[in-house]
Protein backbone atom coordinates (compact mmCIF):
# COMPACT_ATOMS: atom_id res chain seq x y z
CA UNK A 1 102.95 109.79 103.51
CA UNK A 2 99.15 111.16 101.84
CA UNK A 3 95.72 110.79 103.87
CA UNK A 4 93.25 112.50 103.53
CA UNK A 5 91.61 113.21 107.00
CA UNK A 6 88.06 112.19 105.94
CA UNK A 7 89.75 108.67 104.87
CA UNK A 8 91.68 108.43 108.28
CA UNK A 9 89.52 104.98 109.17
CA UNK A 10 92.20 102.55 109.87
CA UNK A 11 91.68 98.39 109.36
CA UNK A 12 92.90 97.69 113.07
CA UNK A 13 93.30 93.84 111.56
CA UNK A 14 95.32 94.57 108.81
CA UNK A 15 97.51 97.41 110.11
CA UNK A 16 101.01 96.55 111.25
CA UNK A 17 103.30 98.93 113.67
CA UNK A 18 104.26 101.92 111.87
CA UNK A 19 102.43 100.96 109.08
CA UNK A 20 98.17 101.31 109.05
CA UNK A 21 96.05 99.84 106.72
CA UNK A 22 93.53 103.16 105.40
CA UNK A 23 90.33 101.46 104.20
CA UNK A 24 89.31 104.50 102.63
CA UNK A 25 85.89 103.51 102.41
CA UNK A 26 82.93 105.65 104.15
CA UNK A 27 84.48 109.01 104.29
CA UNK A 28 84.10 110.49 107.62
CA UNK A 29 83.81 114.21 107.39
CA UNK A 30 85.75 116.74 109.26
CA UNK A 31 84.04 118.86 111.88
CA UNK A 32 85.88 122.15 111.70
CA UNK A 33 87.39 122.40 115.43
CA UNK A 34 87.55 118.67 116.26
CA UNK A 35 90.31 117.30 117.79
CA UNK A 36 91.39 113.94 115.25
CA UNK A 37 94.01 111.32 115.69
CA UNK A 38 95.46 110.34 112.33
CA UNK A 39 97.64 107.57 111.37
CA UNK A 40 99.52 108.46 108.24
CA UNK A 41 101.49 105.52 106.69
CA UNK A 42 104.78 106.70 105.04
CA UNK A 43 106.27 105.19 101.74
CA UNK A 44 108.85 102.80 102.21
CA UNK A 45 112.95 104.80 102.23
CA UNK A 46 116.25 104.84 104.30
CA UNK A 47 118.49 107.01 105.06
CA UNK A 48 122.15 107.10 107.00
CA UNK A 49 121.91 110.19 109.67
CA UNK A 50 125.38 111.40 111.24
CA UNK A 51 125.46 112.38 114.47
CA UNK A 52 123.81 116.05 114.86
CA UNK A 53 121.76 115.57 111.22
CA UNK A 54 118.11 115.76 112.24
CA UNK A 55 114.64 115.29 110.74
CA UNK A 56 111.90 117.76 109.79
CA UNK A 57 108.05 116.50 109.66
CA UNK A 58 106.56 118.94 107.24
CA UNK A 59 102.89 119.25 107.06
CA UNK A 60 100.96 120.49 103.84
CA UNK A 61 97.44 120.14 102.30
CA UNK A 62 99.31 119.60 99.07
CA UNK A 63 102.07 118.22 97.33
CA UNK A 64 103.72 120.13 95.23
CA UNK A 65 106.32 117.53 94.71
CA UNK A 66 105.13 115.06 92.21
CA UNK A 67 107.57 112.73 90.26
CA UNK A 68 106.66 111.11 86.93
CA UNK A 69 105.82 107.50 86.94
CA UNK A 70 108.99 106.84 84.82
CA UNK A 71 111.29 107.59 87.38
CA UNK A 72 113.78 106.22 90.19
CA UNK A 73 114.90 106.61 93.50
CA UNK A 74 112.57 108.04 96.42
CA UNK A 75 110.15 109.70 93.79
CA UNK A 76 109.36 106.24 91.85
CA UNK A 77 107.89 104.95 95.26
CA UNK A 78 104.32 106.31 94.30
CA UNK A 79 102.30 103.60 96.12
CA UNK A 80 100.45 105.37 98.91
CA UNK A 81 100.10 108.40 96.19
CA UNK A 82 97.73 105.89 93.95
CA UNK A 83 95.34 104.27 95.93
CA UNK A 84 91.58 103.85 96.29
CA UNK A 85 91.69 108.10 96.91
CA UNK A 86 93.97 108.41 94.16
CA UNK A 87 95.92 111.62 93.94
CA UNK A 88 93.45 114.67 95.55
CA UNK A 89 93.85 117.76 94.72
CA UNK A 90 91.94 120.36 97.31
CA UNK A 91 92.26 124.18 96.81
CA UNK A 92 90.49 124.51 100.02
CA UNK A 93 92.67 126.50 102.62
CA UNK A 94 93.42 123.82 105.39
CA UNK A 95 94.89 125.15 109.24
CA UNK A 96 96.60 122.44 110.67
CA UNK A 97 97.07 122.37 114.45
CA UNK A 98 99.23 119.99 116.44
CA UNK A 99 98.71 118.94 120.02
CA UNK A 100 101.44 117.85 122.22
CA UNK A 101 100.65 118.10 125.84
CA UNK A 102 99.84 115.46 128.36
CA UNK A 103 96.36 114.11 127.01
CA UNK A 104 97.21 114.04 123.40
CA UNK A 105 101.03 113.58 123.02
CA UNK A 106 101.57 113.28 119.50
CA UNK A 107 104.87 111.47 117.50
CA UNK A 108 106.55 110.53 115.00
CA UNK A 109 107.36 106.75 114.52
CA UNK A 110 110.15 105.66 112.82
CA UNK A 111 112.47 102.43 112.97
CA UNK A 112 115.57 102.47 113.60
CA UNK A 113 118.43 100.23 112.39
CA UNK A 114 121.55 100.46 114.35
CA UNK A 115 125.25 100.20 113.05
């Protein structure tokens, strides 16, 4: 999934669970420091997981992985990369800091299909 944090207003109307609805209209800045709940819509994939396989959530300011608009499979899904933000480039140096305690518990949501 892309956002970028000063387009993290969400249309409450049009969102659906797991899936928000960025307006990306009115950038909100960030204030260096503030503590920000962000709703970051994935692109659309699936996946078969074995017993003991497991997930990693990586985290970046940029995306190095880019895949030409030509081509298939999980790349070709380019969606939430084109959008009213478009792809952004930043070569500012971003700190990223999670919370996960009792007042901000942050997660992951994903749906799961059983066998």
């Amino acid at each position: 999934g892309y956002l970028r944090a000063s387009h993290r207003k969400v249309d409450e109307v049009r969102s659906k669970i797991g899936r928000p609805f960025h307006l990306h209209t009115d950038p909100v800045p960030v204030v260096p420091g503030e503590i920000l709940e962000l709703q970051i819509r994935f692109s659309v994939m699936s996946n078969y997981f074995r017993t003991g396989h497991r997930l990693e959530l990586e985290i970046s300011s940029s995306d190095a992985f880019i895949m030409p608009a030509d081509s298939t499979g999980i790349g070709a899904v380019i969606e939430d990369k084109m959008n009213a933000m478009g792809i952004l480039p930043s070569s500012n140096l971003i700190y990223y800091r999670i919370f996960r305690d009792q007042q901000r518990q942050s997660h992951l949501l994903l749906p799961i299909i059983p066998d």
